[in-house]
Protein backbone atom coordinates (compact mmCIF):
# COMPACT_ATOMS: atom_id res chain seq x y z
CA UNK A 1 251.27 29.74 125.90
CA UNK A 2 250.93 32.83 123.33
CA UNK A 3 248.05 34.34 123.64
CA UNK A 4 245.59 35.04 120.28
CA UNK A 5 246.69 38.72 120.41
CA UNK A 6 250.19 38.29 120.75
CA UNK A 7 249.77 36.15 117.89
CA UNK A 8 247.89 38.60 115.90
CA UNK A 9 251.01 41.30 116.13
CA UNK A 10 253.19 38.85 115.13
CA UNK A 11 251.60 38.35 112.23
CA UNK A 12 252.91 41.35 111.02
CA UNK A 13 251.25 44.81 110.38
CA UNK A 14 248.24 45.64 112.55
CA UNK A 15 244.67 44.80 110.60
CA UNK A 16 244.03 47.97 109.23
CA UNK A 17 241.92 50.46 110.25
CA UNK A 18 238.13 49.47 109.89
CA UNK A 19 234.50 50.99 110.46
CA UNK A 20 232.43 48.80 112.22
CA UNK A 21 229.06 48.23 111.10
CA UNK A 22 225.99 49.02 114.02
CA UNK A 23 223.70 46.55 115.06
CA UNK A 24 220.26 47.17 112.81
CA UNK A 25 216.97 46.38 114.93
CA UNK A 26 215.83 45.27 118.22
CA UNK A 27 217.60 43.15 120.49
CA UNK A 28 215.68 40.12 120.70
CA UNK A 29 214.68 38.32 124.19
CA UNK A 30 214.66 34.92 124.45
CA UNK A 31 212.25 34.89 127.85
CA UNK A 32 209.33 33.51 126.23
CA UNK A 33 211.08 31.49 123.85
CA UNK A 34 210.56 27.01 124.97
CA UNK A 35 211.52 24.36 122.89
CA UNK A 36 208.94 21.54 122.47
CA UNK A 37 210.20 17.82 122.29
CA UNK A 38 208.85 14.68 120.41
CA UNK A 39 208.20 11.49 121.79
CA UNK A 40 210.45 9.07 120.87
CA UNK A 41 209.70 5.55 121.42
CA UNK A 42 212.54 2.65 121.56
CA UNK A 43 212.32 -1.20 121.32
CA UNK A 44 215.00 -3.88 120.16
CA UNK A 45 214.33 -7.10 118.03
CA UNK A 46 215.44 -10.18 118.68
CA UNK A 47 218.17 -9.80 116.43
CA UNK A 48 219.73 -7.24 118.47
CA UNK A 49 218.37 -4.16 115.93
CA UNK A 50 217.95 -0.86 117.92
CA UNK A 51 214.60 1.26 116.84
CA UNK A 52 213.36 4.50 118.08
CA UNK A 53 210.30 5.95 116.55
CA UNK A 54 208.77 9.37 116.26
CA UNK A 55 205.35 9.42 115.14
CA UNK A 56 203.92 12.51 113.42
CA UNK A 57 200.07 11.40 112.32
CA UNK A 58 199.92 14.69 110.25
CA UNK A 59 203.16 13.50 108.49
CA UNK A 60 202.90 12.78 104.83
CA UNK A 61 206.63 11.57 104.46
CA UNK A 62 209.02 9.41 106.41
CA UNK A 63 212.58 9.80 107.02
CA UNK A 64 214.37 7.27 108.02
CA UNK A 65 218.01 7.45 109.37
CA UNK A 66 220.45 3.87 109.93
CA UNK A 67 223.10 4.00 112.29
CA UNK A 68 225.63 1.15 111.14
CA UNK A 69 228.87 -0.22 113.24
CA UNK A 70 228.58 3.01 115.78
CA UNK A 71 231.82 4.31 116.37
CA UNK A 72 233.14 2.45 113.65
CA UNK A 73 236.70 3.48 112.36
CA UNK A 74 237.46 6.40 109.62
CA UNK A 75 240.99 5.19 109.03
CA UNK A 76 243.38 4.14 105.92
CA UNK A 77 243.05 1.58 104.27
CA UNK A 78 238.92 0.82 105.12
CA UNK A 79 238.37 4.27 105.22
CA UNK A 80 239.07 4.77 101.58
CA UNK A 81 236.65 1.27 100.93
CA UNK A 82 233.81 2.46 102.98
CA UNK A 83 233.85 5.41 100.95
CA UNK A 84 233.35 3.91 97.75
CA UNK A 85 230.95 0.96 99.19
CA UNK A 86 228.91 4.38 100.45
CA UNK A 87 228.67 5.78 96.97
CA UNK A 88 228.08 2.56 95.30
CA UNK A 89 224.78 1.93 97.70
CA UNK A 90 223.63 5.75 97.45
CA UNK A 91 223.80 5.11 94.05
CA UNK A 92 221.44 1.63 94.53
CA UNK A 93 219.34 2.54 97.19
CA UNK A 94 218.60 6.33 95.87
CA UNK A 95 219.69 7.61 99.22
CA UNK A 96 222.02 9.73 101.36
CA UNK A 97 224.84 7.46 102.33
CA UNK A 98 228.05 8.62 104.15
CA UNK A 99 230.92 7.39 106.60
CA UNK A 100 232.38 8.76 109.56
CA UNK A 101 233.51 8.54 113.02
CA UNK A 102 230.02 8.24 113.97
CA UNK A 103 229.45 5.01 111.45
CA UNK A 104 228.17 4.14 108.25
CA UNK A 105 225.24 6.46 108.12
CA UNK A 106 222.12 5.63 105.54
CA UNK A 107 219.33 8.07 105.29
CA UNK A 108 216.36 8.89 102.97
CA UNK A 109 212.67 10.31 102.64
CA UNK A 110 210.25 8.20 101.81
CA UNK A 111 206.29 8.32 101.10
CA UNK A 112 204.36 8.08 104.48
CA UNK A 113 204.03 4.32 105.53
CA UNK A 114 207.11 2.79 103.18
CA UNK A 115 209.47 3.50 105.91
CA UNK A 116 210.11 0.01 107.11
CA UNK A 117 209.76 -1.28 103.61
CA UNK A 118 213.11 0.96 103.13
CA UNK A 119 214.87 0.41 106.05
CA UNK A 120 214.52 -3.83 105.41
CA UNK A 121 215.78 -2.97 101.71
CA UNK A 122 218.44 -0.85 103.37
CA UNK A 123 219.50 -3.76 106.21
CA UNK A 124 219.73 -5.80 103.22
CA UNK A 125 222.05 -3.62 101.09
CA UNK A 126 224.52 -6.49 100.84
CA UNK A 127 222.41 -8.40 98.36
CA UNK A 128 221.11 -5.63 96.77
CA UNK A 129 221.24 -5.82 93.09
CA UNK A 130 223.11 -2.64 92.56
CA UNK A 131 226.50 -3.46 93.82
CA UNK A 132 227.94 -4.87 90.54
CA UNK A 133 230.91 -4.68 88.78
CA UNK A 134 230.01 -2.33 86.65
CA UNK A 135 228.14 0.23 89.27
CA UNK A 136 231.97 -0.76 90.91
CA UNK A 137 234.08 0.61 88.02
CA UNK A 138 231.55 3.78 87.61
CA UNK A 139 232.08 4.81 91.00
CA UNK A 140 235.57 4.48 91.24
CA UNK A 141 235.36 6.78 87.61
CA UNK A 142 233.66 9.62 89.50
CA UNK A 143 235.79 9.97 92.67
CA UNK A 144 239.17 9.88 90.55
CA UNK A 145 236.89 12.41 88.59
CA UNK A 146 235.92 14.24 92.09
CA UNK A 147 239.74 14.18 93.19
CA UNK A 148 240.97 16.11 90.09
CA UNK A 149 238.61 18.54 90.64
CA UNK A 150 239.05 18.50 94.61
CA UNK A 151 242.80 19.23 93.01
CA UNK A 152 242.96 21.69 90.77
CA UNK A 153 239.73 24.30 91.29
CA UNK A 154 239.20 24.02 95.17
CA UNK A 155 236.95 26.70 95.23
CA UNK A 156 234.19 25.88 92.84
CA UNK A 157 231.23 25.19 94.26
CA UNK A 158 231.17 21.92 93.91
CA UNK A 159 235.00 21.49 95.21
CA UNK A 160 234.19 23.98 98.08
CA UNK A 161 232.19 21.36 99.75
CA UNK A 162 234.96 18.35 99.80
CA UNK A 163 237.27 21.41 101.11
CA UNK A 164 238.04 20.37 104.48
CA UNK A 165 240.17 21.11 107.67
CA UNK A 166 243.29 20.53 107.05
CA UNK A 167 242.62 19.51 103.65
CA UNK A 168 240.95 15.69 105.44
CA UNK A 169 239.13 14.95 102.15
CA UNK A 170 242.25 16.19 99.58
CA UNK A 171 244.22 13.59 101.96
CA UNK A 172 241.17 10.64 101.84
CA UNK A 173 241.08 11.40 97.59
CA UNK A 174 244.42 10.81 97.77
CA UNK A 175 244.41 7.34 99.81
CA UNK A 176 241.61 6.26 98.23
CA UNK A 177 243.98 5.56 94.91
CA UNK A 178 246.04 3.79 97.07
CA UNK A 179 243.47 0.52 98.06
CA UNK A 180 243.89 -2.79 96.05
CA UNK A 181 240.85 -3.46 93.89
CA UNK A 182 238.17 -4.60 95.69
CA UNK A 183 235.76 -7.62 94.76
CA UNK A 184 232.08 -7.10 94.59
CA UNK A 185 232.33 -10.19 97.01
CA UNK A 186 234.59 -8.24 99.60
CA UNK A 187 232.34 -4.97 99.36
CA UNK A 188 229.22 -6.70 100.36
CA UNK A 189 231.20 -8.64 103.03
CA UNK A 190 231.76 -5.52 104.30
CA UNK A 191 228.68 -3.51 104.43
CA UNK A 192 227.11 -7.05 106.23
CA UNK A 193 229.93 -6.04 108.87
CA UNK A 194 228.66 -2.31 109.12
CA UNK A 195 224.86 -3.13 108.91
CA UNK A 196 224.78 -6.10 111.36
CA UNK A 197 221.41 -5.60 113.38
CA UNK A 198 222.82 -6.03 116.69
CA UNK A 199 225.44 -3.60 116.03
CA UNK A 200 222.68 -0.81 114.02
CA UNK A 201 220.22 1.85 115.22
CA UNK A 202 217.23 2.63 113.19
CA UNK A 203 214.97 5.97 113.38
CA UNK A 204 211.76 6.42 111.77
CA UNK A 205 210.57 9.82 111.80
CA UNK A 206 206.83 9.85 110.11
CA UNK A 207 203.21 8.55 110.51
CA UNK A 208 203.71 5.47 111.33
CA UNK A 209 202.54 3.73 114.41
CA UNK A 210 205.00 2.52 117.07
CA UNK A 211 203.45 -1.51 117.24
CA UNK A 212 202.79 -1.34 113.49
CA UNK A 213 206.88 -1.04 113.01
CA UNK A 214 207.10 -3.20 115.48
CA UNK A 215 205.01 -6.02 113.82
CA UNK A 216 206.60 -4.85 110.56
CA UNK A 217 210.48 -5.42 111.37
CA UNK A 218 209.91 -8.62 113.63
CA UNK A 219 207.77 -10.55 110.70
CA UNK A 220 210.70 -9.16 108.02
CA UNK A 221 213.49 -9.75 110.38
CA UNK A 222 212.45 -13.15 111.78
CA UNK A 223 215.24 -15.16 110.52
CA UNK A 224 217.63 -12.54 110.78
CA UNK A 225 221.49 -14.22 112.78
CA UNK A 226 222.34 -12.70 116.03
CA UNK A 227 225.07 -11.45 116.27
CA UNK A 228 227.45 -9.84 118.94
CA UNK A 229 226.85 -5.94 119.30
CA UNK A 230 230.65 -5.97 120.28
CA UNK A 231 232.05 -3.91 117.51
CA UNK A 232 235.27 -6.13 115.85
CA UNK A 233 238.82 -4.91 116.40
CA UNK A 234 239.52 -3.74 113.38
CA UNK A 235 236.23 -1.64 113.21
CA UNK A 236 237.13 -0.40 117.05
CA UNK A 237 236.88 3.68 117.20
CA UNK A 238 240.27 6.07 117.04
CA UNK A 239 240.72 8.68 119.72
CA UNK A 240 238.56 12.08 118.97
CA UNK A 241 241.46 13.86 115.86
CA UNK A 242 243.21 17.21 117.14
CA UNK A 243 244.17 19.48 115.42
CA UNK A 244 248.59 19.47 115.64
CA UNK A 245 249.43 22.26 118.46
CA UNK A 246 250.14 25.54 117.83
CA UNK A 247 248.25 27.61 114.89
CA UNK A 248 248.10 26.12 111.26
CA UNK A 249 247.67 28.02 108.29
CA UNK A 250 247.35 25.71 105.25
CA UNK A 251 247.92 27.85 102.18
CA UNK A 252 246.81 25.57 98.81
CA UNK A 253 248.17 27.22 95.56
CA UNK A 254 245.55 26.93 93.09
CA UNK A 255 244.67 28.96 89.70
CA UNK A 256 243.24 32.55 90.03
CA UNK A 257 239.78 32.73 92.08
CA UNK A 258 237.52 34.48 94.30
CA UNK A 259 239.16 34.01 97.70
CA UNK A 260 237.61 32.24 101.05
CA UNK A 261 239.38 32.15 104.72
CA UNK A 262 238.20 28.84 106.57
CA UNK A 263 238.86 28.86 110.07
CA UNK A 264 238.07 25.34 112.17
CA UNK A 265 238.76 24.33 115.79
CA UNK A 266 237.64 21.24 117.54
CA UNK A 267 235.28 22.25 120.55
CA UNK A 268 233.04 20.28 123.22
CA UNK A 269 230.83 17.04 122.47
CA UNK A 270 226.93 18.14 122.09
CA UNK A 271 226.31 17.59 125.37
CA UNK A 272 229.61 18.37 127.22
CA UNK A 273 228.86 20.82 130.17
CA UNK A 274 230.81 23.80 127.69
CA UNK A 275 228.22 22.84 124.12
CA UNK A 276 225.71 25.70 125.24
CA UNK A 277 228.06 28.53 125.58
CA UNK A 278 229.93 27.40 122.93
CA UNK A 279 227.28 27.43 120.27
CA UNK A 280 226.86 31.28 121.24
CA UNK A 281 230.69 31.22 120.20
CA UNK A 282 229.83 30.23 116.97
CA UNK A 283 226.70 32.56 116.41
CA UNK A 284 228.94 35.67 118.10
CA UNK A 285 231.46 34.79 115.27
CA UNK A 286 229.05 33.70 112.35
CA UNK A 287 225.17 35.39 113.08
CA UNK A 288 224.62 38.30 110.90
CA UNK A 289 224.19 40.50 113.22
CA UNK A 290 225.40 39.59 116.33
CA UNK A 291 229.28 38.86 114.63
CA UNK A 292 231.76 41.62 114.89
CA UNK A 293 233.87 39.54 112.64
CA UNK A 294 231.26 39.20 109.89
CA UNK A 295 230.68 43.01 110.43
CA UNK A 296 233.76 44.17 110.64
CA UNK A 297 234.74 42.28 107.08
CA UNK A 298 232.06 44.09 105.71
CA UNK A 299 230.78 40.35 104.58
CA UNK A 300 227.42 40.72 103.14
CA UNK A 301 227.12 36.66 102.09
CA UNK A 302 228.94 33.42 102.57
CA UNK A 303 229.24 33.05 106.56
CA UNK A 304 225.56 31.63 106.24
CA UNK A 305 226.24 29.45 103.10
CA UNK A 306 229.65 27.55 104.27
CA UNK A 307 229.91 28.28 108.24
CA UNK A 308 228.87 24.64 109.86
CA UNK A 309 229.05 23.68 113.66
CA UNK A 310 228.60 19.94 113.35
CA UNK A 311 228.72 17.16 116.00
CA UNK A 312 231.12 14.07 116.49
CA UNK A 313 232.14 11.29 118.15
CA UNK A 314 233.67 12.72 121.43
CA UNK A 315 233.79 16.83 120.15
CA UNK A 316 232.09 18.95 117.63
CA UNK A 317 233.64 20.89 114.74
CA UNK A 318 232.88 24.68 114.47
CA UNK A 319 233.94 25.55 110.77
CA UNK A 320 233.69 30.16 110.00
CA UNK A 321 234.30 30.23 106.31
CA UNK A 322 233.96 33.61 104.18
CA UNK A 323 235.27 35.18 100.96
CA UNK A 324 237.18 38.26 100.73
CA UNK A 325 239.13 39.99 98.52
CA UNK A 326 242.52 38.45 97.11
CA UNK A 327 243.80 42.13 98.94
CA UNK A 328 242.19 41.82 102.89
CA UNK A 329 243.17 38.25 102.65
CA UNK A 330 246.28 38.78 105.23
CA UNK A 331 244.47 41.43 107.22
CA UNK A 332 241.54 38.47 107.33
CA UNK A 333 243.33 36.02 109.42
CA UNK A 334 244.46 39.23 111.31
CA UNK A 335 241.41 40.14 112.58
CA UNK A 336 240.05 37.16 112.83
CA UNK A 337 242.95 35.90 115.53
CA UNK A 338 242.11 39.34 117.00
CA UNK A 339 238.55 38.91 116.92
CA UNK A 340 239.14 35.59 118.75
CA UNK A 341 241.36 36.86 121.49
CA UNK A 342 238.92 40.08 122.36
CA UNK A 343 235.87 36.81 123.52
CA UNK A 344 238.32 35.96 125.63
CA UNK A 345 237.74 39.05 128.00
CA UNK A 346 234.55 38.99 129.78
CA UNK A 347 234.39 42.64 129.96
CA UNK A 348 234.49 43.41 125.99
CA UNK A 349 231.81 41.13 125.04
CA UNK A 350 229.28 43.61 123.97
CA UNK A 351 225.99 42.47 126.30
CA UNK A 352 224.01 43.38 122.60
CA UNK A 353 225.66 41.25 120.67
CA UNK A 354 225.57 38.32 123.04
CA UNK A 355 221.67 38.67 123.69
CA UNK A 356 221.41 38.20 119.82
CA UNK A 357 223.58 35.19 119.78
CA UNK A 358 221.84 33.77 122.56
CA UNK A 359 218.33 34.04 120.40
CA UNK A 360 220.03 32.95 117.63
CA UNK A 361 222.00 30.02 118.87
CA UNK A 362 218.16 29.04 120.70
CA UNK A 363 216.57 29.10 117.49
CA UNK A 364 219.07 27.02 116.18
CA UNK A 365 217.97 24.64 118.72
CA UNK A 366 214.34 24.65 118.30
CA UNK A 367 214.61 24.43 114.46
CA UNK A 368 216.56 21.32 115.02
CA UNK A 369 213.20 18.71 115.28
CA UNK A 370 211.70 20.67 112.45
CA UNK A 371 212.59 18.31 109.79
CA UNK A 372 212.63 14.72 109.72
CA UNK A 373 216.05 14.77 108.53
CA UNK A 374 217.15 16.43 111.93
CA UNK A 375 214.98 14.96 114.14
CA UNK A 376 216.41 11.71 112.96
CA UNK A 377 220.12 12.92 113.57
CA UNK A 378 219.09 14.48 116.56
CA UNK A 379 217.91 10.88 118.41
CA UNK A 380 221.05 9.33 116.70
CA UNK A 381 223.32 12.02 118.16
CA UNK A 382 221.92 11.76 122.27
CA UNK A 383 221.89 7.63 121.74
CA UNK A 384 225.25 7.80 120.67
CA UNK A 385 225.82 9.90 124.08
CA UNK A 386 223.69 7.18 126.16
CA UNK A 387 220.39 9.86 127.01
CA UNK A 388 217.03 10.08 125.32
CA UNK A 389 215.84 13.45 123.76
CA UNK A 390 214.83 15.58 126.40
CA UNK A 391 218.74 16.04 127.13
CA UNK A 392 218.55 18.67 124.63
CA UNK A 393 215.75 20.16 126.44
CA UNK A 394 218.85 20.81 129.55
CA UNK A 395 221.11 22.46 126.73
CA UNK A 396 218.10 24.71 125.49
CA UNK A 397 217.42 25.67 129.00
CA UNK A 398 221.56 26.28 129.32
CA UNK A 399 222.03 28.57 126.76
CA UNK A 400 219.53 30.78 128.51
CA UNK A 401 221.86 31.29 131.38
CA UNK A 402 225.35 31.71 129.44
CA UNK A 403 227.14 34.40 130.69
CA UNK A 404 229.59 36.87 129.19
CA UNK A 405 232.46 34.96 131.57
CA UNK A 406 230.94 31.83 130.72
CA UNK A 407 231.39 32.79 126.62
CA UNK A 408 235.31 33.72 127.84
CA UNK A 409 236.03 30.56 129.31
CA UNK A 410 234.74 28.76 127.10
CA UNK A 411 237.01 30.71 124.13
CA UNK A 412 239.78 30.59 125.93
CA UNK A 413 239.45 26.42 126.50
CA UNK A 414 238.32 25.47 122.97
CA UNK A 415 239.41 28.62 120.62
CA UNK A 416 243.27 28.71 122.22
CA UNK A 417 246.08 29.10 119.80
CA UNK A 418 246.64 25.31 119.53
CA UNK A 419 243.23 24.40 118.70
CA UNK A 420 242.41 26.80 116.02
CA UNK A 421 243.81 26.28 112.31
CA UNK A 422 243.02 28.56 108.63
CA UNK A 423 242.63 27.20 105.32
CA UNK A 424 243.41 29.51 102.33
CA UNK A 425 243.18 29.19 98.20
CA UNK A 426 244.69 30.98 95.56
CA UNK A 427 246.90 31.78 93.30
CA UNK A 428 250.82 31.83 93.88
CA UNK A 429 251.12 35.83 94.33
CA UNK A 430 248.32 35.51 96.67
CA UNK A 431 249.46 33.70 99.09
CA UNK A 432 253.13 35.29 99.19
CA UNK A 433 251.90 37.84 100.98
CA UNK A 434 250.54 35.92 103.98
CA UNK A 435 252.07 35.92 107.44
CA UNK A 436 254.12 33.01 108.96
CA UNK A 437 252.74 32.51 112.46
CA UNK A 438 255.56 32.49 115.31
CA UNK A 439 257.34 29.06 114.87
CA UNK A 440 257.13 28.82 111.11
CA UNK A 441 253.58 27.18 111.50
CA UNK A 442 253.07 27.64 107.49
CA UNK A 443 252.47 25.06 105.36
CA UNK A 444 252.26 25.81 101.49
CA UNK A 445 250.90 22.81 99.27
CA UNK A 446 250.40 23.01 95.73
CA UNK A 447 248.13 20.85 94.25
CA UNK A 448 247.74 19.44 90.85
């Protein structure tokens, strides 16, 4: 297997010749630092409905977070109906609703003590009075909207966020024109499939009191079918998606714009023995200071505004996104690959830099049962993986002890040639300056 380096020279010229910015300020310890954990409390109905509660009395808001269909699938055709039954009931319910590998996800603040008031309106979706034919045909209006846009100006701001690896959501915009017409009949069929208590987890995050929810949901829920929590066949969960082997750079011709570099990779579940030293991956390749990368680009803004390391079902996607100028664009991905290949070697992983990704990767951590919002996703996330809460209190406590071999591993497992792929946008004269990796692993697409 080719090694990131060799890689990197055949990319063509070596990256030019940069200075590289010093590390400003103390180098933080992370000796006193401890992460404090909620309790979370966990009962099921009689109807099969999963519900774990965190009460905070000082609270004056609830979040609550449902968990439909875990694991439920992400493919073509449903794929492309989920996604418009999801806007249609964000739309109705006033709330965040979204798909994925994970399942059909429904979350939303509320005022302190309307949480299960919410989350009964929410389990109830199906007959709400918002899925109608009309909210139907407005919907479908504003992603064929959304997918011209998606098309023509990926990176405005509001295109920039449906910009995904391997361009997933160009592909799902695309599909998504491709499903017969649904019936307002079929669509609520549906979300009764996704929302079915015995196959849905529900987290309230807020004042309220354990046995008052309790009371609450049983009294509202009394009548409520039991069902199987077997998921159905055709909701049954893919394998994990890889990226195709050897490196990918997706090149999308689009008119004349500021240019961004997005480079993802597929890397260890949340709670896979590698997670802890690879989130100080992510932070030695996106923290402001600890980065080489980000400080060898000379990158003031962006890695902080578009740079995500976000869980899934079986791995976790680490997504470095920046802008540069239409000019370093080629010597980007250069050092970048380069950048990549030098955490592979124990011995030039500055001890610095990684004590200020290990402080920054634990405050990542702490900051994570901060909000309701990702508290909620944080009890969803270690259910999903079978454990209760305090497992993150073993990957807090594991990032303390990564080593510099531990970061190199780790790289060299998850970061690998194969695994890592770049997404680019601009115009035509742009991009016909890039490199071609070795094997002709370029793939030009140019949109409408």
């Amino acid at each position: 297997m080719a090694s990131i380096a060799a890689l990197a020279v055949a990319c063509g010229a070596p990256p030019r010749s940069r200075v590289l910015a010093p590390i400003d300020g103390l180098i933080p310890s992370v000796d006193a630092m401890t992460i404090e954990l909620p309790r979370v409390e966990t009962f099921t109905l009689a109807c099969g409905l999963e519900v774990r509660v965190v009460t905070r009395a000082e609270a004056t808001t609830s979040h609550v977070a449902l968990l439909g269909s875990p694991g439920a699938v992400t493919r073509h055709p449903r794929v492309a109906i989920l996604r418009l039954l999801a806007r249609v009931m964000s739309r109705a319910l006033e709330a965040e609703v979204s798909i994925g590998r994970s399942g059909f996800f429904v979350t939303r603040d509320v005022p302190g003590g309307d949480a299960v008031r919410f989350a009964i309106e929410a389990l109830a979706a199906a007959e709400h009075a918002g899925l109608t034919p009309r909210a139907l045909f407005e919907v479908k209006a504003e992603l064929e909207h959304e997918r011209v846009v998606l098309g023509r100006v990926m990176n405005e701001s509001r295109a920039r966020r449906l910009f995904g690896a391997n361009s997933l959501e160009w592909s799902l915009a695309e599909r998504s024109r491709e499903v017969p017409e649904p019936s307002v009949d079929s669509l609520r069929e549906t979300l009764r499939e996704q929302l079915a208590p015995a196959r849905t987890r529900l987290v309230i995050v807020g004042p309220e009191a354990t046995a008052a929810v309790r009371d609450a949901l049983e009294a509202a829920l009394a009548d409520a079918p039991v069902a199987s929590n077997e998921v159905p066949p055709h909701l049954a969960s893919e394998s994990p998606r890889v990226l195709a082997p050897s490196p990918q750079l997706h090149a999308f011709e689009t008119v004349p714009s500021s240019t961004r570099v997005r480079m993802t990779a597929i890397g260890p579940s949340s709670f896979d023995a590698d997670a802890p030293a690879f989130e100080l991956v992510f932070a030695l390749l996106t923290d402001a200071r600890a980065s080489r990368l980000r400080r060898t680009l000379d990158v003031a803004r962006g890695f902080d505004d578009f740079s995500r390391l976000r869980p899934a079902v079986g791995h976790s996607v680490a997504t470095v996104e920046f802008p540069v100028n239409p000019s370093d664009l080629a010597p980007s991905i250069e050092i970048s690959m380069s950048e990549l290949d030098r955490l592979t070697h124990a011995d030039r992983i500055d001890p610095n830099e990684l004590a200020i990704a290990r402080h920054a990767a634990m405050t990542r951590e702490r900051t994570r049962f901060d909000e309701g919002s990702a508290l909620a996703r944080a009890v969803h996330e270690a259910a999903a993986s079978d454990l209760e809460l305090e497992a993150y209190a073993a990957r807090f406590e594991a990032m303390r002890r990564v080593t510099a071999e531990d970061v190199a591993a780790v790289v060299q497992r998850h970061l690998a040639p194969e695994r890592v792929a770049f997404d680019v946008a601009n115009d035509v004269e742009t991009l016909s300056h890039l490199p071609t990796l070795p094997g002709g692993q370029r793939i030009s697409r140019r949109l409408p």
